[in-house]
PDB file of N, CA and C in Angstrom:
ATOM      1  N   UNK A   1     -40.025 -21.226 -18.570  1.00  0.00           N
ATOM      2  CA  UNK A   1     -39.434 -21.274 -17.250  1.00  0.00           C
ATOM      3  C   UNK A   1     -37.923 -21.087 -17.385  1.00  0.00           C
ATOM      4  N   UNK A   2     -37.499 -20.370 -16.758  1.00  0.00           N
ATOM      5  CA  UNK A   2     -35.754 -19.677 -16.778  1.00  0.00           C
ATOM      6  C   UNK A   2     -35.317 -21.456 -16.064  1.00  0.00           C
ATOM      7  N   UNK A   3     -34.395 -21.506 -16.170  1.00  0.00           N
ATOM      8  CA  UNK A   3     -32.783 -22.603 -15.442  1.00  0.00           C
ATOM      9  C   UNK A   3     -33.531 -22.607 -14.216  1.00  0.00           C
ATOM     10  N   UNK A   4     -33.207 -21.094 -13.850  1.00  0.00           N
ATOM     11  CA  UNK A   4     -33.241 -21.385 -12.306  1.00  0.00           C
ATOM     12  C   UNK A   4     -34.881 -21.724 -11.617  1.00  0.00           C
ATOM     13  N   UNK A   5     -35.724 -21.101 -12.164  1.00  0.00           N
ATOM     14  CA  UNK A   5     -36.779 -22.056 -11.721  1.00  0.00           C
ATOM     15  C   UNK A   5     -37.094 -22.860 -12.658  1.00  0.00           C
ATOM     16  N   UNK A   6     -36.491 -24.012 -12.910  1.00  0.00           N
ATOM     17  CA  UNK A   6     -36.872 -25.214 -13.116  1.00  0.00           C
ATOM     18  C   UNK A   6     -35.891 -26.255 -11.896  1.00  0.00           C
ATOM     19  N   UNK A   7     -34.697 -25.676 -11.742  1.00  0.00           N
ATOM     20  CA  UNK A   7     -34.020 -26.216 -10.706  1.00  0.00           C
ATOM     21  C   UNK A   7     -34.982 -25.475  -9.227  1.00  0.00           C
ATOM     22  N   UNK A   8     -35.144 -24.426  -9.232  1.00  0.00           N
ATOM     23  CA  UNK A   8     -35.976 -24.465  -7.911  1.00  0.00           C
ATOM     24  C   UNK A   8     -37.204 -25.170  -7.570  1.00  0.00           C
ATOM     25  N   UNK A   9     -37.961 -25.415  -8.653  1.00  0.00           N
ATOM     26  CA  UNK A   9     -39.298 -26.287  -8.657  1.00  0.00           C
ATOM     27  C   UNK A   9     -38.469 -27.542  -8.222  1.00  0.00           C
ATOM     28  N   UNK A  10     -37.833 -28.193  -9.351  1.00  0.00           N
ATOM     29  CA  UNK A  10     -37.561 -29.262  -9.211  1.00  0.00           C
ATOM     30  C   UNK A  10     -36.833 -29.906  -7.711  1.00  0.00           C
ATOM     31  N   UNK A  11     -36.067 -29.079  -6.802  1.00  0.00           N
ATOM     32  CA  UNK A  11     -35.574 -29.455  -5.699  1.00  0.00           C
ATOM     33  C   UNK A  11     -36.831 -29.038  -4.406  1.00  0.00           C
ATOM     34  N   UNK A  12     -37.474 -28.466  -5.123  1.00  0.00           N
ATOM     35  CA  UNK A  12     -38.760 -28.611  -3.800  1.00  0.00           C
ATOM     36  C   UNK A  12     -39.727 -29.774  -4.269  1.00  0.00           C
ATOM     37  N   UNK A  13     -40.152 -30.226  -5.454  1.00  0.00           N
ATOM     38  CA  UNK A  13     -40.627 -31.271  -5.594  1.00  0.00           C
ATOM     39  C   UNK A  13     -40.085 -32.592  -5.569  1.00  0.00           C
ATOM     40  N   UNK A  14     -39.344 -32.738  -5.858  1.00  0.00           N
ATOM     41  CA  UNK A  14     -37.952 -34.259  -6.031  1.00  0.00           C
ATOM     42  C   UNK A  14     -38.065 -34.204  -4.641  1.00  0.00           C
ATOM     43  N   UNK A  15     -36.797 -33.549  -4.283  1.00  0.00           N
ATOM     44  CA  UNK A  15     -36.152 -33.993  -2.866  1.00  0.00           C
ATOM     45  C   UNK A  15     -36.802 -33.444  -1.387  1.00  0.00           C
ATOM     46  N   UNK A  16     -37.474 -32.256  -1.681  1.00  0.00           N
ATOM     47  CA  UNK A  16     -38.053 -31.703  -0.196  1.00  0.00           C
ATOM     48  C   UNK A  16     -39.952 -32.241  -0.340  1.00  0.00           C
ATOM     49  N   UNK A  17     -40.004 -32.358  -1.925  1.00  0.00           N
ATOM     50  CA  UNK A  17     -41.630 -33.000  -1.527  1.00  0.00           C
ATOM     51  C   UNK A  17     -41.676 -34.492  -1.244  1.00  0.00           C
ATOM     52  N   UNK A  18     -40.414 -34.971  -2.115  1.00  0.00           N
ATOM     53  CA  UNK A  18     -40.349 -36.459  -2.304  1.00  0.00           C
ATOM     54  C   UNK A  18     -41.307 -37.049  -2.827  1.00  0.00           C
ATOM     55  N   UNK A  19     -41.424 -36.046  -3.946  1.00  0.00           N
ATOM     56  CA  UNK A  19     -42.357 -36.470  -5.381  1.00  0.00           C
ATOM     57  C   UNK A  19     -41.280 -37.378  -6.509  1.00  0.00           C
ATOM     58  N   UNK A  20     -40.712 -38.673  -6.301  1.00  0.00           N
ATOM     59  CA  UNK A  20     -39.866 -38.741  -7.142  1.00  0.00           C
ATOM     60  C   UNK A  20     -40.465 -38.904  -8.810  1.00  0.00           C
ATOM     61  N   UNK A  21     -41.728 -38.976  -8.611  1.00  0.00           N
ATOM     62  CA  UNK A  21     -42.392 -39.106  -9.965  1.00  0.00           C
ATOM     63  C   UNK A  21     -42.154 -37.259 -10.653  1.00  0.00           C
ATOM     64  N   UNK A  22     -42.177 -36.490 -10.264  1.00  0.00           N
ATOM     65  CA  UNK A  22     -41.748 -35.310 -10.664  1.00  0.00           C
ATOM     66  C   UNK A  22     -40.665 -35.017 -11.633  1.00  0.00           C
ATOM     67  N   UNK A  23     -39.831 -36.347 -10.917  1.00  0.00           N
ATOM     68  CA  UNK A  23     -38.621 -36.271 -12.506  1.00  0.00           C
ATOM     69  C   UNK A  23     -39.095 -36.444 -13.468  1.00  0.00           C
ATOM     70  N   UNK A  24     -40.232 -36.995 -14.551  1.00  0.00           N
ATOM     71  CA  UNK A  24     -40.636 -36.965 -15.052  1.00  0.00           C
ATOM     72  C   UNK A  24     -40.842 -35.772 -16.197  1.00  0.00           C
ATOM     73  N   UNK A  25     -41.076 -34.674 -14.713  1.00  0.00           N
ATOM     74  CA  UNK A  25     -41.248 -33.152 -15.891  1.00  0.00           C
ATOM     75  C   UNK A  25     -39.897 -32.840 -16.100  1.00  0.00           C
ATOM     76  N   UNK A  26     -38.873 -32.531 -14.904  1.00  0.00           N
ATOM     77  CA  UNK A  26     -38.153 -31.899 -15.414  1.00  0.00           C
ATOM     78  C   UNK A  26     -36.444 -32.666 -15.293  1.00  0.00           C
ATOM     79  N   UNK A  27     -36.680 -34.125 -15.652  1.00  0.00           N
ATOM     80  CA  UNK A  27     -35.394 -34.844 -16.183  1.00  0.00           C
ATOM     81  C   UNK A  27     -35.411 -35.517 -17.544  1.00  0.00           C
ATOM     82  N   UNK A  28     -34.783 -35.334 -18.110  1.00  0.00           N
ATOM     83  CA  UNK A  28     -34.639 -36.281 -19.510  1.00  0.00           C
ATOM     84  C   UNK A  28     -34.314 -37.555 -19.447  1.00  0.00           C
ATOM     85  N   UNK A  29     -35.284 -38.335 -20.519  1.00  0.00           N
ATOM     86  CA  UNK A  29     -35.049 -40.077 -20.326  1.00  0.00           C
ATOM     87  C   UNK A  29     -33.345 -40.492 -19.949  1.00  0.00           C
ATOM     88  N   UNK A  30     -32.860 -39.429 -21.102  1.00  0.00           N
ATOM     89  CA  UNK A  30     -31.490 -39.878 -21.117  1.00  0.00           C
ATOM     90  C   UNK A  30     -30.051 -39.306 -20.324  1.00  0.00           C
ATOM     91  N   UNK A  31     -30.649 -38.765 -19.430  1.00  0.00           N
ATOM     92  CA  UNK A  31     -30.158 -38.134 -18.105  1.00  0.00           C
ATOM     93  C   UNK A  31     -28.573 -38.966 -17.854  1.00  0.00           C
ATOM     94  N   UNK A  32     -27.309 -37.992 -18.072  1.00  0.00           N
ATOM     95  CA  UNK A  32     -26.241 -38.340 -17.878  1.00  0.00           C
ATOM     96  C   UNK A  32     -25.541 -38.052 -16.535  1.00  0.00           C
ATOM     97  N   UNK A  33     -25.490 -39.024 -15.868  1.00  0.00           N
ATOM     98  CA  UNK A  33     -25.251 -38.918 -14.585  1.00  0.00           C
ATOM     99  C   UNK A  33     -23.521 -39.196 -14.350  1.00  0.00           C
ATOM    100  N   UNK A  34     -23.008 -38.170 -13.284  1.00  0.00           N
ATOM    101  CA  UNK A  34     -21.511 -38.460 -13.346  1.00  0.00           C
ATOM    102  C   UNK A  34     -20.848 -39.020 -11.791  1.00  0.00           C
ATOM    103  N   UNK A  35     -22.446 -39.094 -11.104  1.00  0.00           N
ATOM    104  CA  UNK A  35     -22.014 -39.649  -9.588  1.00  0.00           C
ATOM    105  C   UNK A  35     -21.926 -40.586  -9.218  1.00  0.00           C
ATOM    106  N   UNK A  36     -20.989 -41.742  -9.417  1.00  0.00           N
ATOM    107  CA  UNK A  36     -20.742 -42.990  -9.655  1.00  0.00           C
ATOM    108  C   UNK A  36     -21.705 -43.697  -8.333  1.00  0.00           C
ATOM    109  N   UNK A  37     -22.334 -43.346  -7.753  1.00  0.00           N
ATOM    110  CA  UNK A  37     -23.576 -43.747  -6.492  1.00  0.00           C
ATOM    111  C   UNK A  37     -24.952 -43.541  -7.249  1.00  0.00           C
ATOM    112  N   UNK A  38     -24.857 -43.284  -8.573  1.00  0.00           N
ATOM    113  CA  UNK A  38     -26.529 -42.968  -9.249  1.00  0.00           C
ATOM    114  C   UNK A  38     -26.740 -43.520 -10.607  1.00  0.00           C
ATOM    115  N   UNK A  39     -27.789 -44.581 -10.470  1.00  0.00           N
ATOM    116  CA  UNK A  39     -27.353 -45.022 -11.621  1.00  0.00           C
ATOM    117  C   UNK A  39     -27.969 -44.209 -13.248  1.00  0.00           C
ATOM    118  N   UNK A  40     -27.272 -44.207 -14.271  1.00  0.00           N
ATOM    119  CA  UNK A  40     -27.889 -43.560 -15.452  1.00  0.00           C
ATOM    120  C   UNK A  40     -29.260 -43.082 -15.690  1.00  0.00           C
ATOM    121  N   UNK A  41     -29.824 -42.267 -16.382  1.00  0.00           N
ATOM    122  CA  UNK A  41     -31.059 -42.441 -16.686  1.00  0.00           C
ATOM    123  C   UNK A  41     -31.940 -41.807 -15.882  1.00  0.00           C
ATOM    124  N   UNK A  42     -32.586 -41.071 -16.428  1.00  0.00           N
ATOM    125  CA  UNK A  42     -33.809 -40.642 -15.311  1.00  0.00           C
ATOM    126  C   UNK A  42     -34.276 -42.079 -14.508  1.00  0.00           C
ATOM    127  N   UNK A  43     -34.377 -43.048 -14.856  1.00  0.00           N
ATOM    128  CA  UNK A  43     -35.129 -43.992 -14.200  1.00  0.00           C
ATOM    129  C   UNK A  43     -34.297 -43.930 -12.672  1.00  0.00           C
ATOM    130  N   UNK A  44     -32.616 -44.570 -13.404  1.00  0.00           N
ATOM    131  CA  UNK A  44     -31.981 -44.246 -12.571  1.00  0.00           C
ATOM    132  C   UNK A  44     -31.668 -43.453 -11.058  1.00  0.00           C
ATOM    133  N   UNK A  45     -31.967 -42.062 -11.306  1.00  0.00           N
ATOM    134  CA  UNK A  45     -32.250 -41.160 -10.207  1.00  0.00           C
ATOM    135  C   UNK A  45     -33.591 -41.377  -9.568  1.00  0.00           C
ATOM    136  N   UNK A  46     -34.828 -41.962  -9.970  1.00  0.00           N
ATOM    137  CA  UNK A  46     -35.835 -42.411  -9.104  1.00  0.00           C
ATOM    138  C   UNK A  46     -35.994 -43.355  -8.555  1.00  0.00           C
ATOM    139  N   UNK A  47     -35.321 -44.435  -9.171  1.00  0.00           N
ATOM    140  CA  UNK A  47     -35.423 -45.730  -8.401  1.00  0.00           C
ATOM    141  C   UNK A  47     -34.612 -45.130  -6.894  1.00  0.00           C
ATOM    142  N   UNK A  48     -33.204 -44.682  -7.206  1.00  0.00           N
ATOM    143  CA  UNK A  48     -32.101 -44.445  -5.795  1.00  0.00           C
ATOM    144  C   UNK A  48     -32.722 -43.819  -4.837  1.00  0.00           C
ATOM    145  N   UNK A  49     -33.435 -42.638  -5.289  1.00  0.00           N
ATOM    146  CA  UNK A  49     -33.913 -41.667  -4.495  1.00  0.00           C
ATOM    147  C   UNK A  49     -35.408 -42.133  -3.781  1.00  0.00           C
ATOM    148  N   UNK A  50     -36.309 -42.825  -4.358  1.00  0.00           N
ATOM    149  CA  UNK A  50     -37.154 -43.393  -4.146  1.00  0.00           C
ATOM    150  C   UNK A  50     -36.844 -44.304  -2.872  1.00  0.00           C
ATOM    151  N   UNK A  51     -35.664 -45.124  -2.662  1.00  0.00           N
ATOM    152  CA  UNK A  51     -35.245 -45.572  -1.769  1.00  0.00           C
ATOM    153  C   UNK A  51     -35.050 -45.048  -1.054  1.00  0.00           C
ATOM    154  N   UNK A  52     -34.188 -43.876  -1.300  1.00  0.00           N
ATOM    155  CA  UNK A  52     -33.064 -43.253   0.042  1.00  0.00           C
ATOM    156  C   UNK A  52     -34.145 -42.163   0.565  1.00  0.00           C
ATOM    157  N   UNK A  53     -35.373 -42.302   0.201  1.00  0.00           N
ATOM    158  CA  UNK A  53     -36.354 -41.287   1.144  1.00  0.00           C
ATOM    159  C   UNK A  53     -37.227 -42.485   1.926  1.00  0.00           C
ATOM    160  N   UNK A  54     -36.836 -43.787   1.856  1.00  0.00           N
ATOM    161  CA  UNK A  54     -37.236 -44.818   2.493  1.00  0.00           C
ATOM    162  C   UNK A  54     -36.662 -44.452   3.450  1.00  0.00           C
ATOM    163  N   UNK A  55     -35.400 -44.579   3.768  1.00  0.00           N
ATOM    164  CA  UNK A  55     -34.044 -45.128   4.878  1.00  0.00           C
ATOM    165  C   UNK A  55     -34.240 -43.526   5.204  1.00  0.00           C
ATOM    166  N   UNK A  56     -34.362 -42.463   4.487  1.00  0.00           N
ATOM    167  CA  UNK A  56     -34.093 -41.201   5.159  1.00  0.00           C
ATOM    168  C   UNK A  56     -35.346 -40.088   4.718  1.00  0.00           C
ATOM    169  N   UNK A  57     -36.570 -40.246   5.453  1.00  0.00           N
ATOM    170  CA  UNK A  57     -37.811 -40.016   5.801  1.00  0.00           C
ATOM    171  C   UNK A  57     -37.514 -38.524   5.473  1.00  0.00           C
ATOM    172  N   UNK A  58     -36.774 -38.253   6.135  1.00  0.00           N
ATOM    173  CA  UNK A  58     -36.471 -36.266   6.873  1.00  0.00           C
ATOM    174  C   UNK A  58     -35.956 -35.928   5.659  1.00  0.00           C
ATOM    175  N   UNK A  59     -35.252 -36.098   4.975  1.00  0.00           N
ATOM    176  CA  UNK A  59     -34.326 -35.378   3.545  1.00  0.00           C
ATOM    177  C   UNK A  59     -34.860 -34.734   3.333  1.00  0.00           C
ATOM    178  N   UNK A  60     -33.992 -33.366   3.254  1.00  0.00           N
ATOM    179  CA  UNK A  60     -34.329 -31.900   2.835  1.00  0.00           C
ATOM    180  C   UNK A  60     -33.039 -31.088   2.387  1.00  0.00           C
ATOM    181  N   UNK A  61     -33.299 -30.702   1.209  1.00  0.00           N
ATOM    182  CA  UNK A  61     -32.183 -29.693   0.565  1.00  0.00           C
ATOM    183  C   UNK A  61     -32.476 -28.726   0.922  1.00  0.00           C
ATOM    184  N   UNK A  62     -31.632 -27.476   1.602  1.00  0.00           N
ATOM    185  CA  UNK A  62     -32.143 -25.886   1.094  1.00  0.00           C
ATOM    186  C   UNK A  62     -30.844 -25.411   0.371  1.00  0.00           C
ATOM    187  N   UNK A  63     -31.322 -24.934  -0.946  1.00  0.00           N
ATOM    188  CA  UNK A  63     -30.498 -24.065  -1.940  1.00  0.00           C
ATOM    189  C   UNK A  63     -30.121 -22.945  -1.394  1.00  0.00           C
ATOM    190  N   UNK A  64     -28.956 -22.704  -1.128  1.00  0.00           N
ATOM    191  CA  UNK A  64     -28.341 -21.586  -0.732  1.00  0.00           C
ATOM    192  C   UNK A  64     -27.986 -20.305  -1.972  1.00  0.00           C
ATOM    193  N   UNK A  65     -27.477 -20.744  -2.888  1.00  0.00           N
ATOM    194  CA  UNK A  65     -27.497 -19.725  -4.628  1.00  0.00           C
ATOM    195  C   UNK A  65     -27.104 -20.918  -5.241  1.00  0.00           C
ATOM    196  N   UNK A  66     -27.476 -20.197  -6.521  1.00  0.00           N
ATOM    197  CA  UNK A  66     -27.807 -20.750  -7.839  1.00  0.00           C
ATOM    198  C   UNK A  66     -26.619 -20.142  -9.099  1.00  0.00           C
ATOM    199  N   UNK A  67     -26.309 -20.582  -9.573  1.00  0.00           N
ATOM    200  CA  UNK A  67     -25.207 -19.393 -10.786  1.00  0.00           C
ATOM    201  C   UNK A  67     -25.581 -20.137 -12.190  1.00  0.00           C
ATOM    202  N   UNK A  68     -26.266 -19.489 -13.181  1.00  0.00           N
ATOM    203  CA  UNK A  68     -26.553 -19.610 -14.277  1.00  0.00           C
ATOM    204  C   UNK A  68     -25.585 -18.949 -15.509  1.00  0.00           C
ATOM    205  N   UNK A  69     -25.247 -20.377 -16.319  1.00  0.00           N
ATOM    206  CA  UNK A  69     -24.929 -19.153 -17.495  1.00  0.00           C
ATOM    207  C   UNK A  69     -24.991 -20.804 -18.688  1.00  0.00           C
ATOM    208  N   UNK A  70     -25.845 -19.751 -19.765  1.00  0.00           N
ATOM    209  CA  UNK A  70     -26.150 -20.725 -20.950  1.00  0.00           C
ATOM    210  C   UNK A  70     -26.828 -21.644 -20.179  1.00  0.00           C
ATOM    211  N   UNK A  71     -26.732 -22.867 -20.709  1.00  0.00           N
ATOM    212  CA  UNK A  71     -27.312 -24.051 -20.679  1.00  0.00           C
ATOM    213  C   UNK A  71     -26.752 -24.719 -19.616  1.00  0.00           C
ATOM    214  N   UNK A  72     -25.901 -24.173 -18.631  1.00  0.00           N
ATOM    215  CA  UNK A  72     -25.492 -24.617 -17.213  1.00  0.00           C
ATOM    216  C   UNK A  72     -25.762 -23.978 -16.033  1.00  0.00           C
ATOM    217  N   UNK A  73     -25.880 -24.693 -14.909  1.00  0.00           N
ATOM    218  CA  UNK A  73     -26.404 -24.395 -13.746  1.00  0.00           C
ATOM    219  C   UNK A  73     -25.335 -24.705 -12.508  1.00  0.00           C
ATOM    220  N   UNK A  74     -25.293 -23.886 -11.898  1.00  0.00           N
ATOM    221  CA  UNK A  74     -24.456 -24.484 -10.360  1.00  0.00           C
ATOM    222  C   UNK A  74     -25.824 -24.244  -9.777  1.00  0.00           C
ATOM    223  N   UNK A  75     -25.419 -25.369  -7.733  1.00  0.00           N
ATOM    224  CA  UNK A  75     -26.533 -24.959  -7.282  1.00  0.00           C
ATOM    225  C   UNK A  75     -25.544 -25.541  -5.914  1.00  0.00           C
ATOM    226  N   UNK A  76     -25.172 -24.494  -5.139  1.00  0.00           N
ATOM    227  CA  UNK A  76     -24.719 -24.736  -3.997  1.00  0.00           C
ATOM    228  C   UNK A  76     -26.052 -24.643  -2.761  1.00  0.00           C
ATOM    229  N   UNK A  77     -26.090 -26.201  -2.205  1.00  0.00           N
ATOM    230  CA  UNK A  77     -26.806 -26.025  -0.934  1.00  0.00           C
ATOM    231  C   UNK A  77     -26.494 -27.072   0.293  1.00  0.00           C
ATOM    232  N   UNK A  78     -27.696 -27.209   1.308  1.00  0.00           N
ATOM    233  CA  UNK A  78     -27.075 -28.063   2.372  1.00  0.00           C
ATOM    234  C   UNK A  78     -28.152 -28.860   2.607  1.00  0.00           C
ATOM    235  N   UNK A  79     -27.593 -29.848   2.993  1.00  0.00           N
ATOM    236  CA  UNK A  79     -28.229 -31.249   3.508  1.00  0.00           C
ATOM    237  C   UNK A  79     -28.706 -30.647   4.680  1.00  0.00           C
ATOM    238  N   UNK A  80     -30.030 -31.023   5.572  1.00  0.00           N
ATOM    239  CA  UNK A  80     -30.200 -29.960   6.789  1.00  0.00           C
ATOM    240  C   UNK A  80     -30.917 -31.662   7.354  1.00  0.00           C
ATOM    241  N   UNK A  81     -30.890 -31.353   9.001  1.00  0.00           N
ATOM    242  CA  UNK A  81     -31.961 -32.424   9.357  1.00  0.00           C
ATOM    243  C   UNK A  81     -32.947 -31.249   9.875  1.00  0.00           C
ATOM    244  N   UNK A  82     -34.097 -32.114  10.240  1.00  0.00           N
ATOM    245  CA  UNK A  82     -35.404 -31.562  11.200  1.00  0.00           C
ATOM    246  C   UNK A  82     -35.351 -30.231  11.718  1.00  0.00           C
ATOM    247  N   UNK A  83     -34.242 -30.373  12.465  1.00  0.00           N
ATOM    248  CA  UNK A  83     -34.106 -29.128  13.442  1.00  0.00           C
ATOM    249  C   UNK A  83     -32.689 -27.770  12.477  1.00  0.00           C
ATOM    250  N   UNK A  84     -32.618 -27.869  11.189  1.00  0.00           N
ATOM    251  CA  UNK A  84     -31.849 -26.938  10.338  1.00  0.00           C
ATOM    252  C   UNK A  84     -30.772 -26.897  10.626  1.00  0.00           C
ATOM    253  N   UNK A  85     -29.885 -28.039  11.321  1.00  0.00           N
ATOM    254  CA  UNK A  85     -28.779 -28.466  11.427  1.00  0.00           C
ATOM    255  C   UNK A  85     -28.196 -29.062  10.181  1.00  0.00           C
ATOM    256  N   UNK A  86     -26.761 -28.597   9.778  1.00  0.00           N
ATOM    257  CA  UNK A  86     -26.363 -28.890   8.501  1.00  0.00           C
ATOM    258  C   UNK A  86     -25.415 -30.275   8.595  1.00  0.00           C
ATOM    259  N   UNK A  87     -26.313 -31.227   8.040  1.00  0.00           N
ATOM    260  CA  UNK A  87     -25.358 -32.561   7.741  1.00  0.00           C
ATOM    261  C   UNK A  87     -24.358 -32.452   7.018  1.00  0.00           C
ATOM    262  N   UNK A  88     -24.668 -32.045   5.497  1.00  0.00           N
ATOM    263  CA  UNK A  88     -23.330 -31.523   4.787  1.00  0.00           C
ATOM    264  C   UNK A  88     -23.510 -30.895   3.523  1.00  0.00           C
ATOM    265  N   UNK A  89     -22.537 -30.187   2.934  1.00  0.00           N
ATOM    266  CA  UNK A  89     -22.749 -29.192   1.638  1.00  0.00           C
ATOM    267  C   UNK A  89     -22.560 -29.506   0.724  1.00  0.00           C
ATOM    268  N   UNK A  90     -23.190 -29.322  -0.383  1.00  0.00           N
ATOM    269  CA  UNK A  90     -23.322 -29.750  -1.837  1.00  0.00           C
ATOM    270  C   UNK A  90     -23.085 -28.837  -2.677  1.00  0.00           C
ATOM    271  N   UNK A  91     -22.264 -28.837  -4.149  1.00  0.00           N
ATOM    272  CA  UNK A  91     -22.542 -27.975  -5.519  1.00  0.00           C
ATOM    273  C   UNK A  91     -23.237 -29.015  -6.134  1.00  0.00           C
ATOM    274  N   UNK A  92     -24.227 -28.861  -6.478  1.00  0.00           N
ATOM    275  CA  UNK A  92     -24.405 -29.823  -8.423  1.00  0.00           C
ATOM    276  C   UNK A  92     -24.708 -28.478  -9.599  1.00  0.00           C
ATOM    277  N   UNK A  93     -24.120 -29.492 -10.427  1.00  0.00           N
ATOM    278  CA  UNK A  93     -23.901 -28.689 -11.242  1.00  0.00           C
ATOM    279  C   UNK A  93     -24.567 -29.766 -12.687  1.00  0.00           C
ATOM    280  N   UNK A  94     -25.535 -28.791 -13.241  1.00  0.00           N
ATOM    281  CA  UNK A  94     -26.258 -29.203 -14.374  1.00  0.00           C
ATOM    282  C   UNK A  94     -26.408 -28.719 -15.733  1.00  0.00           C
ATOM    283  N   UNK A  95     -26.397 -29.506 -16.566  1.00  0.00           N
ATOM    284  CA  UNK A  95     -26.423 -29.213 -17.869  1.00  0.00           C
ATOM    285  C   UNK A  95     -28.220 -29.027 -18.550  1.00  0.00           C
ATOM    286  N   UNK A  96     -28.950 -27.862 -19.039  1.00  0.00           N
ATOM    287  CA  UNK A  96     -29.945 -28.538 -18.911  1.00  0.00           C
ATOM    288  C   UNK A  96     -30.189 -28.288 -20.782  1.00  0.00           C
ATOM    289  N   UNK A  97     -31.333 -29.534 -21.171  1.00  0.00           N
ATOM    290  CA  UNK A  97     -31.465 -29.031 -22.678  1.00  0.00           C
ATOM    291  C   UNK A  97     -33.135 -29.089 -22.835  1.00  0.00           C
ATOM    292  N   UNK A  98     -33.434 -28.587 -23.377  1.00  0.00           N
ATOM    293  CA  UNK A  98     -35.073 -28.359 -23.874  1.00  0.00           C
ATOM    294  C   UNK A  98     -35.698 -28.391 -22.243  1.00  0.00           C
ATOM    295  N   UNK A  99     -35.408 -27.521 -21.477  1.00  0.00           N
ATOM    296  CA  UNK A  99     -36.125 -27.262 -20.334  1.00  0.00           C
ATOM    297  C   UNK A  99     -35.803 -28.256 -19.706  1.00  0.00           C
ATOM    298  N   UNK A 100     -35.120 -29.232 -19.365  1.00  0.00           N
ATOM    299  CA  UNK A 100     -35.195 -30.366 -18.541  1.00  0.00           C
ATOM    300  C   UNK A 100     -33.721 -30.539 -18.153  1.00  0.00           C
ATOM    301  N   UNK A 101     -33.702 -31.325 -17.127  1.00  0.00           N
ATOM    302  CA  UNK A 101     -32.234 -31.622 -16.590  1.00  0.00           C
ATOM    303  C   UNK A 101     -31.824 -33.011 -17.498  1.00  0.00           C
ATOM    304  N   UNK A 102     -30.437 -32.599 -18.117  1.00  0.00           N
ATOM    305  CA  UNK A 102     -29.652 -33.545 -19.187  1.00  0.00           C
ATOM    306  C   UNK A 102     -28.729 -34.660 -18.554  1.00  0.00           C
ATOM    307  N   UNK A 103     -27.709 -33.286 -17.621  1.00  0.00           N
ATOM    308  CA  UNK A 103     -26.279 -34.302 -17.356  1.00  0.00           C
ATOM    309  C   UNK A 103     -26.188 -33.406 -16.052  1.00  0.00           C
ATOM    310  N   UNK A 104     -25.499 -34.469 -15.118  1.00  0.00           N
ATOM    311  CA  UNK A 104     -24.962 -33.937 -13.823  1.00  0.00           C
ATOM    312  C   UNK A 104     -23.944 -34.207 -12.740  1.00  0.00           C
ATOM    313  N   UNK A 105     -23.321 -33.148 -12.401  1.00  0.00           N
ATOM    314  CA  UNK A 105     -22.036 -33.923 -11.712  1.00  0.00           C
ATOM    315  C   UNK A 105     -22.349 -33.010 -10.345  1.00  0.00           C
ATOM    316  N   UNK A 106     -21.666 -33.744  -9.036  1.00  0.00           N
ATOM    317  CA  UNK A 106     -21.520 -32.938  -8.225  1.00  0.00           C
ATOM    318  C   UNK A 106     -20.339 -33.174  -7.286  1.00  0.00           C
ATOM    319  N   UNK A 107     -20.352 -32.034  -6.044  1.00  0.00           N
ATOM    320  CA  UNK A 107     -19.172 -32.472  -5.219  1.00  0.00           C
ATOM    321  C   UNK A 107     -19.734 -32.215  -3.709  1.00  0.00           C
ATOM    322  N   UNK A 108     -19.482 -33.462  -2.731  1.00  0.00           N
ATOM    323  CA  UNK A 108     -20.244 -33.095  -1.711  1.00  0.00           C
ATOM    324  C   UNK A 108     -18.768 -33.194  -0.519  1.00  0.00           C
ATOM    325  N   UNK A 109     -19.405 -32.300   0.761  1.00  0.00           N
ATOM    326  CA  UNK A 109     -18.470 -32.061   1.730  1.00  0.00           C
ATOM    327  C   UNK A 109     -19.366 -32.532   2.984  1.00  0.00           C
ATOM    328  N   UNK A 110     -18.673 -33.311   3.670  1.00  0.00           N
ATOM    329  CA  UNK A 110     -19.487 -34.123   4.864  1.00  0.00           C
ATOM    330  C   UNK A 110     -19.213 -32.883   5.831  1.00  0.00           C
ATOM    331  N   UNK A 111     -20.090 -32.693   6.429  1.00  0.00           N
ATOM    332  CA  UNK A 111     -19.812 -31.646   8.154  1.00  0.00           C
ATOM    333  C   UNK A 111     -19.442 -32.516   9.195  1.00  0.00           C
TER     334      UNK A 111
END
């Protein structure tokens, strides 16, 4: 599987299926996280997210592009509600190693 579909699987299963057990395939135990709101660890990103699809039912990413090179990934997209109204815009940007997501930082812009 290329970068980019493993990041495309993975953001339709994670966040738009709200499969958080999915991290599983494609995050590493030791998942380095740089968004001081997430805590370490693959566990880390499922416990948060596992929640925040509690409090926010509707969460949906759509990936707007992707930019690959080596073992890094950008992935500019938008927070959307129900009706494809944009809450707000995202880059993350990932490091990935043996097929799986390693380390990640991002930068978000509120609308």
């Amino acid at each position: 599987m290329t970068n980019k579909e493993i990041i495309e699987n993975f953001y339709r299963e994670f966040f738009n299926e709200h499969n958080v057990d999915s991290a599983l395939k494609y995050i590493r135990e030791d998942y380095i996280q740089h968004n001081p709101g997430v805590a370490q660890g693959r566990q880390g990103i499922m416990d948060g997210f596992r929640e925040k699809f509690k409090v926010e039912p509707t969460f949906h990413l759509e990936i707007q592009m992707t930019i690959s090179e080596g073992d890094m990934i950008a992935v500019y997209l938008k927070n959307v509600d129900p009706e494809g109204n944009t809450k707000c815009r995202v880059v993350d940007i990932y490091r990935i190693q043996d097929g799986k997501l390693a380390e990640h930082w991002d930068v978000l812009q509120p609308c």
